[in-house]
Protein backbone atom coordinates (compact mmCIF):
# COMPACT_ATOMS: atom_id res chain seq x y z
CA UNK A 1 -18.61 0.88 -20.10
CA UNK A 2 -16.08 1.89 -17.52
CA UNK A 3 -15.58 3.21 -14.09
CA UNK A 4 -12.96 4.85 -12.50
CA UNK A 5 -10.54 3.39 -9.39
CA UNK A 6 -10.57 6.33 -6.97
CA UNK A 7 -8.79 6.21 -3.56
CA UNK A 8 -8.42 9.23 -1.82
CA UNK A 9 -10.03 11.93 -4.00
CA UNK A 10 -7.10 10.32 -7.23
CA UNK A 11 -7.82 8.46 -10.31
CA UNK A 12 -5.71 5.49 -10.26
CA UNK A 13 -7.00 3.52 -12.59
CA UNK A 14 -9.81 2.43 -14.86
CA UNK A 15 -12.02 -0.93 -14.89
CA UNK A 16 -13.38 -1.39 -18.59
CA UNK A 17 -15.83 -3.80 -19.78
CA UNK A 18 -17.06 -4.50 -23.71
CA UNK A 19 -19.86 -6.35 -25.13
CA UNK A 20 -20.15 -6.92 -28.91
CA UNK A 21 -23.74 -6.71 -28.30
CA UNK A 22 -25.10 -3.39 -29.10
CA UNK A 23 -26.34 -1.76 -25.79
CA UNK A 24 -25.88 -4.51 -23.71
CA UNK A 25 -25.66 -2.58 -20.23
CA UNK A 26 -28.52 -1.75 -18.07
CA UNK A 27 -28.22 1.42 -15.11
CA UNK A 28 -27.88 -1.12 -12.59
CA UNK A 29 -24.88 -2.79 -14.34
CA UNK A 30 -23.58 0.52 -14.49
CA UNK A 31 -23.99 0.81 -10.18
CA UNK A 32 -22.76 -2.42 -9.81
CA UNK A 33 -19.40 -1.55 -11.84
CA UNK A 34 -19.22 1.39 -9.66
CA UNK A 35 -19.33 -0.74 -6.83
CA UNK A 36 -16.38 -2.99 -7.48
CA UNK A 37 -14.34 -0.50 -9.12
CA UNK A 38 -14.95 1.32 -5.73
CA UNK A 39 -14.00 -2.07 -3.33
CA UNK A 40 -10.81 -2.57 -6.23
CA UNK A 41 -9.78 0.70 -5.41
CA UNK A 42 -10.08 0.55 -1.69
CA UNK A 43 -8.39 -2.59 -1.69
CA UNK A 44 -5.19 -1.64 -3.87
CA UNK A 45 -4.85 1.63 -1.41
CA UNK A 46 -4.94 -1.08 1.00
CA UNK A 47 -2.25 -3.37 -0.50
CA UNK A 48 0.10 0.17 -1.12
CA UNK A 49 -0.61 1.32 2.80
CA UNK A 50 0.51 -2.48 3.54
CA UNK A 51 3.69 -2.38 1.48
CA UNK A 52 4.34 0.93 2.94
CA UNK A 53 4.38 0.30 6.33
CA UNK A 54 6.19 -2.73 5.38
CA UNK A 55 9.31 -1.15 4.25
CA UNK A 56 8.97 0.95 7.59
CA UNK A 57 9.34 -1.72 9.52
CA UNK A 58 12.32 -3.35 7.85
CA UNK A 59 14.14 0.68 8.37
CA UNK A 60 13.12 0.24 11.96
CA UNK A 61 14.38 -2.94 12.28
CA UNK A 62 17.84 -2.08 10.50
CA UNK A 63 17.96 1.00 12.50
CA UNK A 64 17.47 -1.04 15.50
CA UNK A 65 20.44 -3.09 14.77
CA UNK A 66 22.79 -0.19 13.84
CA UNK A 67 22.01 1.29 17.09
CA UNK A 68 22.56 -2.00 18.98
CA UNK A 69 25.82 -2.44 17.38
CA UNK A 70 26.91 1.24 17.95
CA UNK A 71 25.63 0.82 21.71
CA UNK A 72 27.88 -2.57 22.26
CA UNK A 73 30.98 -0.84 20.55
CA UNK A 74 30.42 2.25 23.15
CA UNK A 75 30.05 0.06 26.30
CA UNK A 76 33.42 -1.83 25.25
CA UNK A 77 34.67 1.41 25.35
CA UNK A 78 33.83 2.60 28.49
CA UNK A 79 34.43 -0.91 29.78
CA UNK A 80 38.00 -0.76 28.82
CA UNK A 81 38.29 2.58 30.31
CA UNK A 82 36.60 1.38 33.79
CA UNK A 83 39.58 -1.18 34.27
């Protein structure tokens, strides 16, 4: 038996199970694997998002510091035009 990991409207993945026993699954197993492959799903879309705005915050925060060195090489300039 399997069910599918969707996040936003995309199969992502698959969660499998297997029995050797012949017809060992009842319809509410079959809800219940639903059900977790559903919170799996949301939670790996979570983890991505997380990662995501991860790596935006490390561009931000190299941006940041290019700008603030940029910014203290300009006011040196104008400094040592001032005088």
């Amino acid at each position: 038996m399997d069910a599918p990991l969707i996040t936003g409207g995309t199969v992502i993945g698959t969660v499998n199970t297997a029995s050797s026993e012949p017809e060992p699954y009842r319809p509410r197993d079959r809800e219940l694997l639903e059900r977790v492959a559903s919170l799996m799903a949301a939670h790996i879309e979570r983890f991505r998002l997380v990662n995501e705005l991860r790596g935006a915050l490390d561009e931000a925060r190299r941006n940041a510091a290019r700008m603030e060195r940029e910014a203290s090489v300009l006011r040196s300039i104008v400094e040592g035009t001032a005088g």
